[in-house]
Protein backbone atom coordinates (compact mmCIF):
# COMPACT_ATOMS: atom_id res chain seq x y z
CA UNK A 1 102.21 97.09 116.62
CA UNK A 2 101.96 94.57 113.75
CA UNK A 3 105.21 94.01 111.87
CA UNK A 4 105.48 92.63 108.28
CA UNK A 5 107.16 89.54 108.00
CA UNK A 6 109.74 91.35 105.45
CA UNK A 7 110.69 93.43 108.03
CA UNK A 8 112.22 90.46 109.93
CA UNK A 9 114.88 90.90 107.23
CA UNK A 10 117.91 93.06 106.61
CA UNK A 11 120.09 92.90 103.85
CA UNK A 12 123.57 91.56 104.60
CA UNK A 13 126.85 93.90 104.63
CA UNK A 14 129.14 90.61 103.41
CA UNK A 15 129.87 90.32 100.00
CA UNK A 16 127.40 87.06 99.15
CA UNK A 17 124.38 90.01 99.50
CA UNK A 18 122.19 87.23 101.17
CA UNK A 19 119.44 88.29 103.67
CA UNK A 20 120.84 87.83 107.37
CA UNK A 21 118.16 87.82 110.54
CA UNK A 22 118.22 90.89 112.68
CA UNK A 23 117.77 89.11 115.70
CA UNK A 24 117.94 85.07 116.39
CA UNK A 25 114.51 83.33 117.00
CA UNK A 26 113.34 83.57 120.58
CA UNK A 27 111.42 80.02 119.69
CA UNK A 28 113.91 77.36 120.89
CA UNK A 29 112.14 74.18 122.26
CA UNK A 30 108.40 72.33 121.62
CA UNK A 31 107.13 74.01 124.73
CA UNK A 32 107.72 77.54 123.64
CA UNK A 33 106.45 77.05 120.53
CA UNK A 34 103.19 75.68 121.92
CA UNK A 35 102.51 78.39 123.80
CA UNK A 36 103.64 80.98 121.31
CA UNK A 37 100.84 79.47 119.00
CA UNK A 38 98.49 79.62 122.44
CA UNK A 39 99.00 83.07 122.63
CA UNK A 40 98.90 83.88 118.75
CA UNK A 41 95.31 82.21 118.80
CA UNK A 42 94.52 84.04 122.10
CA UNK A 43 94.63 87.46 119.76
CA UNK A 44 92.97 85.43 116.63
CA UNK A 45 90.24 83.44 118.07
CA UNK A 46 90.13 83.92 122.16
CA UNK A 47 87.87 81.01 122.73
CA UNK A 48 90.30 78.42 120.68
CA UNK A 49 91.25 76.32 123.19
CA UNK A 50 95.20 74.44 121.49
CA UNK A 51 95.04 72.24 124.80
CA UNK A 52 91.50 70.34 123.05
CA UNK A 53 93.56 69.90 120.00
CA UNK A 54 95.60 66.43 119.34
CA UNK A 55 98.75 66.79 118.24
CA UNK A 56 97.61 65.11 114.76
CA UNK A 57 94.60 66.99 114.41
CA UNK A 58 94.02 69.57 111.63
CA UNK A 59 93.91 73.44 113.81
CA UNK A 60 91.86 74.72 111.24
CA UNK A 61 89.15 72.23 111.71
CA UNK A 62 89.37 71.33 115.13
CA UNK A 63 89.35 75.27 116.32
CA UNK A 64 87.31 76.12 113.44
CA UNK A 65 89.76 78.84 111.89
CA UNK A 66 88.29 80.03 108.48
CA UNK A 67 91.14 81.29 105.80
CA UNK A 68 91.71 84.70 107.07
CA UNK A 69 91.97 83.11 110.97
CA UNK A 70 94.61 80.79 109.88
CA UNK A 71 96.66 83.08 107.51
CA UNK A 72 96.82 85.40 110.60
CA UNK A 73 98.12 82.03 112.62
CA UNK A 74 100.94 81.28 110.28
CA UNK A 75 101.89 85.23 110.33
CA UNK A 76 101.60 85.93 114.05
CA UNK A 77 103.82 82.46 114.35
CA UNK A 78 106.39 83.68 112.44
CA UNK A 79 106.79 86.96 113.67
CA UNK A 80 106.90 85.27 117.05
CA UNK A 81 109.42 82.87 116.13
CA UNK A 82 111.62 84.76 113.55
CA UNK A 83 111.68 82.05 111.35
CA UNK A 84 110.06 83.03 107.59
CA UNK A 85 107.25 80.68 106.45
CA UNK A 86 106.51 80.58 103.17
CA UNK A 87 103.24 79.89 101.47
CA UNK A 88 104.15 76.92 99.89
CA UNK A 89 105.02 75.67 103.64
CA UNK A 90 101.28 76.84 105.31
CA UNK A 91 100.00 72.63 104.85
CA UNK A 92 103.37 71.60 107.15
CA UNK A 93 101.54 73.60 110.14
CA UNK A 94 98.06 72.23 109.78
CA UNK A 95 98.70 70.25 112.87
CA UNK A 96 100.13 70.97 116.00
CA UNK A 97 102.78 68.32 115.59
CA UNK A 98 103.51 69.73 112.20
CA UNK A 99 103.97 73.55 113.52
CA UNK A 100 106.23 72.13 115.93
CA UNK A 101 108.43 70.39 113.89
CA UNK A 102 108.78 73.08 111.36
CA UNK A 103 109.31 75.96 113.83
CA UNK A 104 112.28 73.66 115.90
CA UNK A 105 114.01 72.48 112.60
């Protein structure tokens, strides 16, 4: 069931009426966040293979993700992680080392 990344939001009951997360994010270390992006791309593109990829390389180029692929990355991360990522944010995860820095900060 595919979940919109707005409904990872709830509106807060205190009186500063700013969004608060309806659950934490399950994504905690480098480790599960590589294979949370493993198993988003399993669903996008089965025969990416992340463990080919350097950790400086771009995923879009090295697993050959057009557009649509990689806008479907950046969702299915998200959802996965619980943590938003805005579009002005998508050229942080064009590597692997940048998805995991962004989705541990």
């Amino acid at each position: 069931m595919a979940i919109s990344a707005a409904s990872c939001w709830r509106p807060s009951s205190n009186t500063c009426n700013r969004p608060k997360r309806c659950e934490e994010p399950t994504v905690k270390n480098p480790n599960d966040i590589r294979q949370l992006a493993t198993d988003v791309l399993a669903g996008i593109a089965p025969e990416a293979d992340l463990s080919t990829v350097g950790d400086h390389e771009d995923l879009r180029e090295a697993l050959d993700l057009d557009s649509m692929d990689f806008l479907n990355f950046i969702i299915g991360l998200s959802q996965g992680s619980g943590v938003p990522i805005p579009e002005s944010d998508y050229p942080r995860l064009f590597t692997l080392q940048g998805l995991v820095a962004y989705l541990t900060r």
